[in-house]
Protein backbone atom coordinates (compact mmCIF):
# COMPACT_ATOMS: atom_id res chain seq x y z
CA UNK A 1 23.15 -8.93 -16.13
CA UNK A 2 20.98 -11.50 -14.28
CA UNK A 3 24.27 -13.29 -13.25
CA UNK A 4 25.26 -10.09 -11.64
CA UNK A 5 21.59 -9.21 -10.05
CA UNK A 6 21.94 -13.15 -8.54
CA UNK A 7 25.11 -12.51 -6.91
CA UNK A 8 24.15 -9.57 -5.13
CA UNK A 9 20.85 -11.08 -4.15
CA UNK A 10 23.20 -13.90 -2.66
CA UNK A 11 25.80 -11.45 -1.10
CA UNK A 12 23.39 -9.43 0.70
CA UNK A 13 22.03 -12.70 2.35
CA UNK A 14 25.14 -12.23 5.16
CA UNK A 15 24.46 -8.91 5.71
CA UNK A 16 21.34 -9.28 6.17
CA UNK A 17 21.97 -12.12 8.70
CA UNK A 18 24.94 -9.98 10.41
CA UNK A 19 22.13 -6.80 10.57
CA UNK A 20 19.77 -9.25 12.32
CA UNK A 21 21.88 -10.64 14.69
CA UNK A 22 23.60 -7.69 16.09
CA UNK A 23 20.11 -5.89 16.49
CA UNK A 24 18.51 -9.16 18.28
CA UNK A 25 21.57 -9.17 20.91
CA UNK A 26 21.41 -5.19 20.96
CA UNK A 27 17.54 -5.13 22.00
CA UNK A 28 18.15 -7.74 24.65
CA UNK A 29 21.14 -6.43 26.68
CA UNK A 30 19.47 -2.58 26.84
CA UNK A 31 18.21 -2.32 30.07
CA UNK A 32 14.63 -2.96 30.93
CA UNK A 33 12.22 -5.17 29.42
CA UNK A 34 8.36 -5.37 27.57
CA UNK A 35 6.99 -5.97 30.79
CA UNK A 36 8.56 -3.65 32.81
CA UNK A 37 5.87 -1.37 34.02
CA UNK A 38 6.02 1.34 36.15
CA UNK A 39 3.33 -0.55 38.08
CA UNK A 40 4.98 -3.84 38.23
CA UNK A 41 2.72 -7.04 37.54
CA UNK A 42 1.90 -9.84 39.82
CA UNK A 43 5.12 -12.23 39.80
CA UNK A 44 2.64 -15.34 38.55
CA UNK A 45 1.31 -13.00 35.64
CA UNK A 46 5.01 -11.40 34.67
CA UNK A 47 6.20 -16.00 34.91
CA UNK A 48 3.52 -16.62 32.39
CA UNK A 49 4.18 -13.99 30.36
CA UNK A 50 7.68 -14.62 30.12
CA UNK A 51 6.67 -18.53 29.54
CA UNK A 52 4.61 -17.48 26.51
CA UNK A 53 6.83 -14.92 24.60
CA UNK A 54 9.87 -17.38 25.25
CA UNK A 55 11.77 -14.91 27.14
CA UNK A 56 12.07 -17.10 30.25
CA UNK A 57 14.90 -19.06 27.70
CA UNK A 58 18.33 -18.40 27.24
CA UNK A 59 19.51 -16.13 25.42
CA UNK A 60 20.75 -18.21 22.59
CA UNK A 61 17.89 -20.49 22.26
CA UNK A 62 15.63 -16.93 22.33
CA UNK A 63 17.92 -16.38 19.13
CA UNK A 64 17.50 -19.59 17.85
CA UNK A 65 13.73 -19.43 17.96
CA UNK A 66 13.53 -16.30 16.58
CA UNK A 67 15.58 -17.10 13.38
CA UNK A 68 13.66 -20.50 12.98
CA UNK A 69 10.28 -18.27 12.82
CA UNK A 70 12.19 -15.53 10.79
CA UNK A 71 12.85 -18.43 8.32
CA UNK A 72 9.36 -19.38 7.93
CA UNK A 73 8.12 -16.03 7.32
CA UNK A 74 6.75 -15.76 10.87
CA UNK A 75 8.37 -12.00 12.21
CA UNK A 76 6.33 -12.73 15.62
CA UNK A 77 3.82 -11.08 17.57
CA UNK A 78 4.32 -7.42 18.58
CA UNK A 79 4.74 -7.47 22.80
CA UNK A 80 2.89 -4.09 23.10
CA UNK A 81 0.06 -4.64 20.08
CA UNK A 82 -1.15 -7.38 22.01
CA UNK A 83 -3.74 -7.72 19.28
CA UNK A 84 -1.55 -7.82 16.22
CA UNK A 85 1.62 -9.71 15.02
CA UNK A 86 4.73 -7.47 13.48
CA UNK A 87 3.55 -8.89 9.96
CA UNK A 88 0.35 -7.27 10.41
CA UNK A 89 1.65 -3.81 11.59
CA UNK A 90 4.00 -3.26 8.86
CA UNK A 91 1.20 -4.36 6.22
CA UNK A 92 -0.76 -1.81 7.70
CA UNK A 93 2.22 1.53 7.89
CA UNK A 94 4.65 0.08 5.21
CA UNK A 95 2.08 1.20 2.22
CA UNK A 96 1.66 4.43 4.58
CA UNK A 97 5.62 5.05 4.46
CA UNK A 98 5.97 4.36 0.74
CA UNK A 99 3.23 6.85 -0.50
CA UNK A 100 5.09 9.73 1.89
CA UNK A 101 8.43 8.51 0.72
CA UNK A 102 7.60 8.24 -2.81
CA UNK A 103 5.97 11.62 -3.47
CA UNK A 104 8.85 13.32 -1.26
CA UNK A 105 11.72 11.55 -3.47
CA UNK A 106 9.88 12.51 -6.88
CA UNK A 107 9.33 16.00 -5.62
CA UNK A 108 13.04 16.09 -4.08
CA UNK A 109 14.29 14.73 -7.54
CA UNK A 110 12.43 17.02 -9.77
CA UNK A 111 13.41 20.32 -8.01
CA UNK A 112 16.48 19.30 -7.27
CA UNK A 113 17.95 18.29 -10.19
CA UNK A 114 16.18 21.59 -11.67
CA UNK A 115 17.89 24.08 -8.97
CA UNK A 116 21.39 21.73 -9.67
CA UNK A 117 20.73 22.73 -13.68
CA UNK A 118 20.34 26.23 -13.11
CA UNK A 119 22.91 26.81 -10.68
CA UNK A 120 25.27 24.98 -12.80
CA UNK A 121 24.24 26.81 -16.25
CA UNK A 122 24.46 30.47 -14.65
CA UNK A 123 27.19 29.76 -12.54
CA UNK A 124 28.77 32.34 -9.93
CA UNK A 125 25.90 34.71 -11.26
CA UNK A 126 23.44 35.72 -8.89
CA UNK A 127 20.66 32.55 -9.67
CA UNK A 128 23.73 30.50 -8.78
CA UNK A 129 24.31 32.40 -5.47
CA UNK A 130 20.36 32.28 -5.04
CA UNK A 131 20.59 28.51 -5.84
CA UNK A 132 24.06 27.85 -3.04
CA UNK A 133 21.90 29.77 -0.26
CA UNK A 134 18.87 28.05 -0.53
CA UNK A 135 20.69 24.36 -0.39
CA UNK A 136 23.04 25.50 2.56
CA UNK A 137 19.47 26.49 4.18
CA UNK A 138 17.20 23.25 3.51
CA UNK A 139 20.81 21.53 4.81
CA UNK A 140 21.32 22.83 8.22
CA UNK A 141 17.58 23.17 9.09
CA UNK A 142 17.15 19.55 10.32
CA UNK A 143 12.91 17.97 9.79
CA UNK A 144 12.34 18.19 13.30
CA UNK A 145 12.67 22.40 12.89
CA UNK A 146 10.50 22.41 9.22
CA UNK A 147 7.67 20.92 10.58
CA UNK A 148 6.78 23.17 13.33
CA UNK A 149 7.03 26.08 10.86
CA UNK A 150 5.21 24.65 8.19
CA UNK A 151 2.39 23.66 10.35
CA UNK A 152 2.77 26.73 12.06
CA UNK A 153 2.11 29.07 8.60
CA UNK A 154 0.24 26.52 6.57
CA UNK A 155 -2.49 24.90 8.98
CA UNK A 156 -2.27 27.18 11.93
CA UNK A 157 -2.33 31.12 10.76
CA UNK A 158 -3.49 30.28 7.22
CA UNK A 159 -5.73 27.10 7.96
CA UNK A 160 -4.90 25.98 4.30
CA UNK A 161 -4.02 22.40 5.70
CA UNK A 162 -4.29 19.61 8.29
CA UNK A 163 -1.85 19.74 11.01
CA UNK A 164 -1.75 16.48 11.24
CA UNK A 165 -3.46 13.01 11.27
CA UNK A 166 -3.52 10.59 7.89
CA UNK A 167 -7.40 11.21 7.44
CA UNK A 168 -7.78 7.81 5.46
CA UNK A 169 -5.26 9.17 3.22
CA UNK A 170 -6.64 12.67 1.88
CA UNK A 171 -4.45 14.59 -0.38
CA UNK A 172 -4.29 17.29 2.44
CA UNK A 173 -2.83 15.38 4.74
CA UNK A 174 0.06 14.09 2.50
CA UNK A 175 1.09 17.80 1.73
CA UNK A 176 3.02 19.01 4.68
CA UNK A 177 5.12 15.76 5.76
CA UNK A 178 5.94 15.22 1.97
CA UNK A 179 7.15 19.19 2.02
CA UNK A 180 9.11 17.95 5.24
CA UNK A 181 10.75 15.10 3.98
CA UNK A 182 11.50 16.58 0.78
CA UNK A 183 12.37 19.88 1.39
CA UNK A 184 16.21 18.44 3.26
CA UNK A 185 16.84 16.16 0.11
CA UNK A 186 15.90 19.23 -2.29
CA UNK A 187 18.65 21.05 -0.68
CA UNK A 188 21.09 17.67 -1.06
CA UNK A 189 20.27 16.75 -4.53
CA UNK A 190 20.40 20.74 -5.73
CA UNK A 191 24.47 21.06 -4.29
CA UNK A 192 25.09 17.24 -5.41
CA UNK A 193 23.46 18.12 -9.23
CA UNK A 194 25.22 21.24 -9.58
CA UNK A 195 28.60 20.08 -8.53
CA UNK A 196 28.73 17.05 -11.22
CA UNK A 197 26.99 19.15 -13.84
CA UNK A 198 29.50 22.12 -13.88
CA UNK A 199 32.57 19.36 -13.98
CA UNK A 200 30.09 17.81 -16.73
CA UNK A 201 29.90 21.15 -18.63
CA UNK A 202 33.55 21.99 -18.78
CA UNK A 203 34.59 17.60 -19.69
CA UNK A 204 36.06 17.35 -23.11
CA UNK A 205 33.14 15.49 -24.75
CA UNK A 206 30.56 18.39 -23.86
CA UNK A 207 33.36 20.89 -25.76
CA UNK A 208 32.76 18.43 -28.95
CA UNK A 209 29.05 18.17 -28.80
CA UNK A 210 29.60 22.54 -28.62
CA UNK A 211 31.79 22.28 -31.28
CA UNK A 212 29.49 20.38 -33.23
CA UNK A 213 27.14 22.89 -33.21
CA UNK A 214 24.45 20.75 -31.34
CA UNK A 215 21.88 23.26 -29.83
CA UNK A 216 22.24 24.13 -26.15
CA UNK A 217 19.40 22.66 -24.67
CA UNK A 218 20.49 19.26 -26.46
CA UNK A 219 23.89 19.70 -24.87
CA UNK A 220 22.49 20.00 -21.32
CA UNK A 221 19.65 17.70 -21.26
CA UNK A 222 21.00 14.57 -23.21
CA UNK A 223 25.00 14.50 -23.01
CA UNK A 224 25.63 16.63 -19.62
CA UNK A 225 22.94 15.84 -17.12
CA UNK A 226 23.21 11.92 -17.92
CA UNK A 227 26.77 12.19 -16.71
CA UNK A 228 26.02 14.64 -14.58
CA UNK A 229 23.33 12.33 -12.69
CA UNK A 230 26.13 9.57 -11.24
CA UNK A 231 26.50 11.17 -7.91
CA UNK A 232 22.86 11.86 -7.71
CA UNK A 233 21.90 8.20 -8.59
CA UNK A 234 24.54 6.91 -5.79
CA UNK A 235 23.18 9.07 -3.10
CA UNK A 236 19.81 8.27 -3.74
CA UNK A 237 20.17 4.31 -3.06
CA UNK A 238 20.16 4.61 0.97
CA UNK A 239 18.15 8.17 0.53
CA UNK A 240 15.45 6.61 -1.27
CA UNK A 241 15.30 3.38 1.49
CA UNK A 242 14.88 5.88 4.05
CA UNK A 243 12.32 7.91 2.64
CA UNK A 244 10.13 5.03 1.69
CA UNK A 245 10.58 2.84 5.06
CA UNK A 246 9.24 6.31 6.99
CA UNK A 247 10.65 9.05 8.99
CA UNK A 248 10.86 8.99 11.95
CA UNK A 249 10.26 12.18 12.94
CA UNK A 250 7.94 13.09 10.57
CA UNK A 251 5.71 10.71 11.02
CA UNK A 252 6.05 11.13 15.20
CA UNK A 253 5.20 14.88 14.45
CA UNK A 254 2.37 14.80 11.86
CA UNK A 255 0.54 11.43 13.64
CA UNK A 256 1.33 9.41 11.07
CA UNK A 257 1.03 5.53 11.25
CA UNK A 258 3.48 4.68 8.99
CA UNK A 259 6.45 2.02 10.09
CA UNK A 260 8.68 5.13 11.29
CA UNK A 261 6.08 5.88 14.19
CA UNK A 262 6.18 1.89 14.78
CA UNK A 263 9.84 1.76 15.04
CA UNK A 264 9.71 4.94 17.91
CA UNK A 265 6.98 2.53 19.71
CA UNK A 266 8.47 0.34 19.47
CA UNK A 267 11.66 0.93 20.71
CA UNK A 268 10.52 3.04 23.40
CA UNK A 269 8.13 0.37 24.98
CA UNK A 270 11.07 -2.93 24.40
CA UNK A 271 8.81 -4.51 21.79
CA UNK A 272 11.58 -6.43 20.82
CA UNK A 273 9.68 -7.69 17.81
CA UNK A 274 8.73 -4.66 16.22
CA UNK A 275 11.76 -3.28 16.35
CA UNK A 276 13.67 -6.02 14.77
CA UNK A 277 10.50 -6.39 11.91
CA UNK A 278 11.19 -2.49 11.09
CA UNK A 279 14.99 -3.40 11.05
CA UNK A 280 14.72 -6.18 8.62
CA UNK A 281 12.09 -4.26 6.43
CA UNK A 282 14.66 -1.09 6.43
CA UNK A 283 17.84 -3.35 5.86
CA UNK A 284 16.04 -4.94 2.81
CA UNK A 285 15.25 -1.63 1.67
CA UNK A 286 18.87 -0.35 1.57
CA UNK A 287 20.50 -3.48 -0.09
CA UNK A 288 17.46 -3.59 -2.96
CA UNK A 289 18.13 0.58 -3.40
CA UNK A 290 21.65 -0.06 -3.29
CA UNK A 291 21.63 -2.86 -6.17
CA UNK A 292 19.03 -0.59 -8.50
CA UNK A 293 21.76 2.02 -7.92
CA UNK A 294 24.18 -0.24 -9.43
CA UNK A 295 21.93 -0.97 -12.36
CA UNK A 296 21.08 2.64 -13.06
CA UNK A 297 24.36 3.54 -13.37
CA UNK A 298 24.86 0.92 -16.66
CA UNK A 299 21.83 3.26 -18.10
CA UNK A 300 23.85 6.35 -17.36
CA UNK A 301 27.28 5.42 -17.90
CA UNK A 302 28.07 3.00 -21.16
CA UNK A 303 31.25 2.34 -20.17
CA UNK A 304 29.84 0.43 -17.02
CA UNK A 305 29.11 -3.21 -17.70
CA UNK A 306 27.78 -5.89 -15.67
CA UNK A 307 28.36 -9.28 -17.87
């Protein structure tokens, strides 16, 4: 097992260079610049500023700078933040990104999986039809759509909640962009559950454990949902890396500062930087989600080994 972890750690290590690279030479050749203003500064001020980010270089040594500093740990100061380096802004939204994230994939998990259940257990009765509408809703509606409603209802009409802000992390304010972000992965983990679960109900070794006279709820919960989880598990690993690196939209919407909301900033003022510390932090994300995927699935499955 720790073989196996080792050489994925070491795999990912050219992706993560290839990821890198291609967004570096990506940032540079859009047009504009993080100093192009719309009132354009003095041509002394934009030289020294040029001189001092490195940008007056080519663009290969620019590169090679940048992955020298990337090396040491060093992600580089943020070009619009003038007052904080990259490090520093995702310290402050990463933590903001993972509590959203995290209580939107629990929630997303827990109903989902239940809907998936019951869908599967009463199947083409009307719970089941219930269960297909409401996932083909929460699917099509995309976050950008949910929000406006649910602030609308929630903290407009009813003035139950917030419409926005973080408010130094209240409960209240966590409530409608977790409902956002979890309400389109309720709807994806309810179709994805219910799919594998009825193929899990109707597989040879559920007819046994039936046969066996093993009590229904038995059945379901410990012999067809563990089976039935695979495709759940597997969709989760880049789900769960986007959830917890922040949403974009979400977090534009509500006034969040989480890294999502640093990433828009970033990209819409050519904070080179920024961007490519958001990049790195997502990229990590995926290939760590990705490899805790791969482990799950030994829980899940015993015919999958790693030695």
């Amino acid at each position: 097992m720790y073989s196996y972890v080792f050489r994925r750690v070491f795999s990912a290590l050219p992706t993560l260079f290839v990821v890198i690279t291609i967004s570096f030479f990506l940032m540079r050749v859009a047009p504009g610049g993080p100093f192009n203003l719309e009132r354009p500064l003095e041509a002394k001020v934009m030289e020294n500023l040029m001189r001092i980010y490195n940008l007056d270089k080519p663009l290969w040594e620019q590169y090679a700078i940048y992955l020298y500093n990337l090396f040491q740990g060093d992600l580089g100061p943020s070009y619009f933040f003038r007052d904080f380096s990259v490090a520093e802004l995702i310290a402050q939204g990463l933590p903001i990104s993972v509590q959203l994230g995290g209580l939107a994939l629990l929630l997303a998990l827990t109903i989902g999986c239940g809907l998936g259940v019951i869908g599967a257990i009463k199947q083409n009765q009307p719970a089941d039809f219930g269960v297909i509408a409401l996932a083909t809703i929460g699917i099509t509606i995309p976050n950008f759509v949910v929000a406006p409603v649910l602030t609308l209802f929630l903290a407009v009409h009813f003035d139950i909640l917030p419409a926005g802000g973080w408010g130094d992390g209240a409960l209240a304010n966590k409530v409608l962009p977790v409902l956002t972000l979890a309400l389109p992965q309720v709807a994806v983990i309810a179709r994805l559950t219910r799919g594998s679960m009825i193929e899990a109900l109707h597989s040879h070794h559920i007819r046994t454990a039936r046969a066996y006279g093993l009590p229904g709820r038995v059945v379901v919960v410990r012999h067809a949902l563990r089976s039935a989880l695979l495709p759940v598990v597997s969709y989760m690993g880049p789900a769960a890396a986007a959830l917890l690196t922040g949403s974009v939209v979400v977090e534009t919407i509500f006034g969040i500062p989480g890294i999502g909301r640093y990433f828009v900033q970033g990209a819409l003022n050519r904070d080179y930087t920024l961007v490519m510390g958001t990049v790195i932090v997502i990229a990590v994300f995926v290939v760590l989600f990705n490899l805790i995927v791969d482990l799950l699935y030994s829980l899940l499955d015993p015919r999958v080994r790693y030695d």
